[in-house]
C-alpha atoms as a PDB file:
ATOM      1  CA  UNK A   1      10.823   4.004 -17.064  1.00  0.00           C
ATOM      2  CA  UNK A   2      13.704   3.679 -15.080  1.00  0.00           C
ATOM      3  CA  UNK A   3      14.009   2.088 -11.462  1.00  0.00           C
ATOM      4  CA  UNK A   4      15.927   2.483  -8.697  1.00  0.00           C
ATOM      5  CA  UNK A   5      16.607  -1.105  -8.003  1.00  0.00           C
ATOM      6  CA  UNK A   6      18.046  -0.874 -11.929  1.00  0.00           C
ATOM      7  CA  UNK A   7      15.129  -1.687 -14.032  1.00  0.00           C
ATOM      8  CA  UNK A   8      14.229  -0.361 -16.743  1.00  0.00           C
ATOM      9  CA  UNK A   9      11.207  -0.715 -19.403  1.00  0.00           C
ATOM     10  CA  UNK A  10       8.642   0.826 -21.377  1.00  0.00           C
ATOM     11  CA  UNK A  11       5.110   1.364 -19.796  1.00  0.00           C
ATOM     12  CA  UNK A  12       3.295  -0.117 -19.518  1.00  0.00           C
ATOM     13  CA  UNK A  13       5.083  -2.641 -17.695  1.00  0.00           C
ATOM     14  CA  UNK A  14       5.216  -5.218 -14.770  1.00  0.00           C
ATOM     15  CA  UNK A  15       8.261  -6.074 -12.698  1.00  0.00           C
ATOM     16  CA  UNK A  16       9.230  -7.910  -9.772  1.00  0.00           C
ATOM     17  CA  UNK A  17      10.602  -6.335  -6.611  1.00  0.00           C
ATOM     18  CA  UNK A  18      11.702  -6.920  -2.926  1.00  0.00           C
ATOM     19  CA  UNK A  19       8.499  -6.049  -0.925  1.00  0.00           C
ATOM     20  CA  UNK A  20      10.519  -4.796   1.730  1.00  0.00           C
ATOM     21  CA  UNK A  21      12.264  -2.429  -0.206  1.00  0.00           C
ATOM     22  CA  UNK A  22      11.229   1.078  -1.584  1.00  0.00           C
ATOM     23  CA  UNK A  23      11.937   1.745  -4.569  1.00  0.00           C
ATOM     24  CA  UNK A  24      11.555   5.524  -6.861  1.00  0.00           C
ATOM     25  CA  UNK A  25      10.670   5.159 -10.502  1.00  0.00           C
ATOM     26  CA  UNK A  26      11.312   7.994 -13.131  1.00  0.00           C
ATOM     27  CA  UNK A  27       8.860   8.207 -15.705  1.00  0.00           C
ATOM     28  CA  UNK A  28      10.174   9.960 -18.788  1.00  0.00           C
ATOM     29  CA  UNK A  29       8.893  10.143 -22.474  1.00  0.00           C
ATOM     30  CA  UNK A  30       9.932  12.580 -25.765  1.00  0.00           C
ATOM     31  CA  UNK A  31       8.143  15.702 -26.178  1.00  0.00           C
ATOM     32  CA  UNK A  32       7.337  14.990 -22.156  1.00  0.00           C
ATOM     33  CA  UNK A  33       8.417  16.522 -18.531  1.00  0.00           C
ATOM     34  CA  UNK A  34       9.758  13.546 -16.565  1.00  0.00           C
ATOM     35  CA  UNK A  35       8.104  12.701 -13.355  1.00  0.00           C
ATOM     36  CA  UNK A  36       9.848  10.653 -10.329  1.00  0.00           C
ATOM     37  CA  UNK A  37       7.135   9.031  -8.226  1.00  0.00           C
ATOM     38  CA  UNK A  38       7.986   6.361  -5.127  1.00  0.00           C
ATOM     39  CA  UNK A  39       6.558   2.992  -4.234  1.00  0.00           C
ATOM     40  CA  UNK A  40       6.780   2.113  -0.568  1.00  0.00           C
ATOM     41  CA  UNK A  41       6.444  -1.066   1.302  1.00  0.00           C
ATOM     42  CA  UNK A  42       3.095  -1.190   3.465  1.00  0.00           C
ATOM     43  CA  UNK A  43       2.051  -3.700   6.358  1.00  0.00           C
ATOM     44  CA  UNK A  44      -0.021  -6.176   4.639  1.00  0.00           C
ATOM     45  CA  UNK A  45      -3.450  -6.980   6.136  1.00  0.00           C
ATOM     46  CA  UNK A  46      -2.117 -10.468   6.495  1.00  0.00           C
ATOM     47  CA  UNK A  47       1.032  -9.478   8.328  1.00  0.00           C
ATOM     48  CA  UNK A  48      -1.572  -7.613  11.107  1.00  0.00           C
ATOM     49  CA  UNK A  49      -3.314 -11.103  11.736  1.00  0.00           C
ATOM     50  CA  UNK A  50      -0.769 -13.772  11.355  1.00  0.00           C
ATOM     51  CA  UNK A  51       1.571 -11.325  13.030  1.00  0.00           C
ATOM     52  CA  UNK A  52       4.591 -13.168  14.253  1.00  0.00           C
ATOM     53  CA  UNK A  53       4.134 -16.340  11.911  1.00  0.00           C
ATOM     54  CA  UNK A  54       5.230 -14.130   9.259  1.00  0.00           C
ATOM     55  CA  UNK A  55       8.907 -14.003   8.609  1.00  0.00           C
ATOM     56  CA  UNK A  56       9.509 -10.185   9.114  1.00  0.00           C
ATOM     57  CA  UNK A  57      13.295 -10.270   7.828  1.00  0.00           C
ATOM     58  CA  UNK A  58      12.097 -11.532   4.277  1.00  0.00           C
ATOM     59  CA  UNK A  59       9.607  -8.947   3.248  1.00  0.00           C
ATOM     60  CA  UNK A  60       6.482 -11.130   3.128  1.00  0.00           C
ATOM     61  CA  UNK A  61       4.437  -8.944   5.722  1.00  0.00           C
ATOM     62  CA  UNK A  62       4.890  -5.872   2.923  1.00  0.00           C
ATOM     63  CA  UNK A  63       2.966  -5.119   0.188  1.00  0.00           C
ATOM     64  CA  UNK A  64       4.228  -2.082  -2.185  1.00  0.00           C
ATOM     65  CA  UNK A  65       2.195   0.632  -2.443  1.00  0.00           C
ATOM     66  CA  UNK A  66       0.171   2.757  -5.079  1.00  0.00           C
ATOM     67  CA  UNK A  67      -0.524  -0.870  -6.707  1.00  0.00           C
ATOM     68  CA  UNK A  68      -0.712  -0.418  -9.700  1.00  0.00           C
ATOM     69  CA  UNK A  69       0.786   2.997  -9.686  1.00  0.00           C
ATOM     70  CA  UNK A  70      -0.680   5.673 -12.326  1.00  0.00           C
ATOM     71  CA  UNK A  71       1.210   8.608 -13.690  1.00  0.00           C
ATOM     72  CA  UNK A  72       0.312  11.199 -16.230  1.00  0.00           C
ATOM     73  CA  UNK A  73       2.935  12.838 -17.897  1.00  0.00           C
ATOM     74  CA  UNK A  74       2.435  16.651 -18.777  1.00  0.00           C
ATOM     75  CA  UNK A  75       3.408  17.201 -22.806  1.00  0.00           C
ATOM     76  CA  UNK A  76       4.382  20.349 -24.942  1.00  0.00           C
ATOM     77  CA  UNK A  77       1.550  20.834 -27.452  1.00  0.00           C
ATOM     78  CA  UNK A  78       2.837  20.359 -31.153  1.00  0.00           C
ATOM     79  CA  UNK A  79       3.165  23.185 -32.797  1.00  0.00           C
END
């Protein structure tokens, strides 16, 4: 898998990321059609009711969403 922030490892897999950030992941594998599928930062249900004691400019009212994100990758049947 390959990240837009630079990131790169072999699913499954964990990583950290700026929560304020969106980010687009390519999901490739042999034999496999790569797929490109986007995580985007959400308000967090925290950031709704603490509202302004949350530092805005450092991403901690986001939360990144599909979490965890799931991707099926369509294969070519072996012959």
């Amino acid at each position: 898998m390959q990240v837009s922030n630079g990131v790169t490892c072999v699913t499954p897999c964990t990583f950290k990321a700026a929560r304020n950030q969106s980010l687009t992941l390519t999901i490739s594998k042999e034999g496999c059609h790569s797929t490109t599928a986007a995580i985007v930062p959400t308000l967090a249900g925290s950031g709704v009711i603490l509202g302004g004691l949350i530092d805005y400019g450092t991403g901690a009212v986001y939360d990144l969403q599909p979490n965890p994100l799931t991707v099926s990758l369509v294969c070519e049947a072996k012959s």
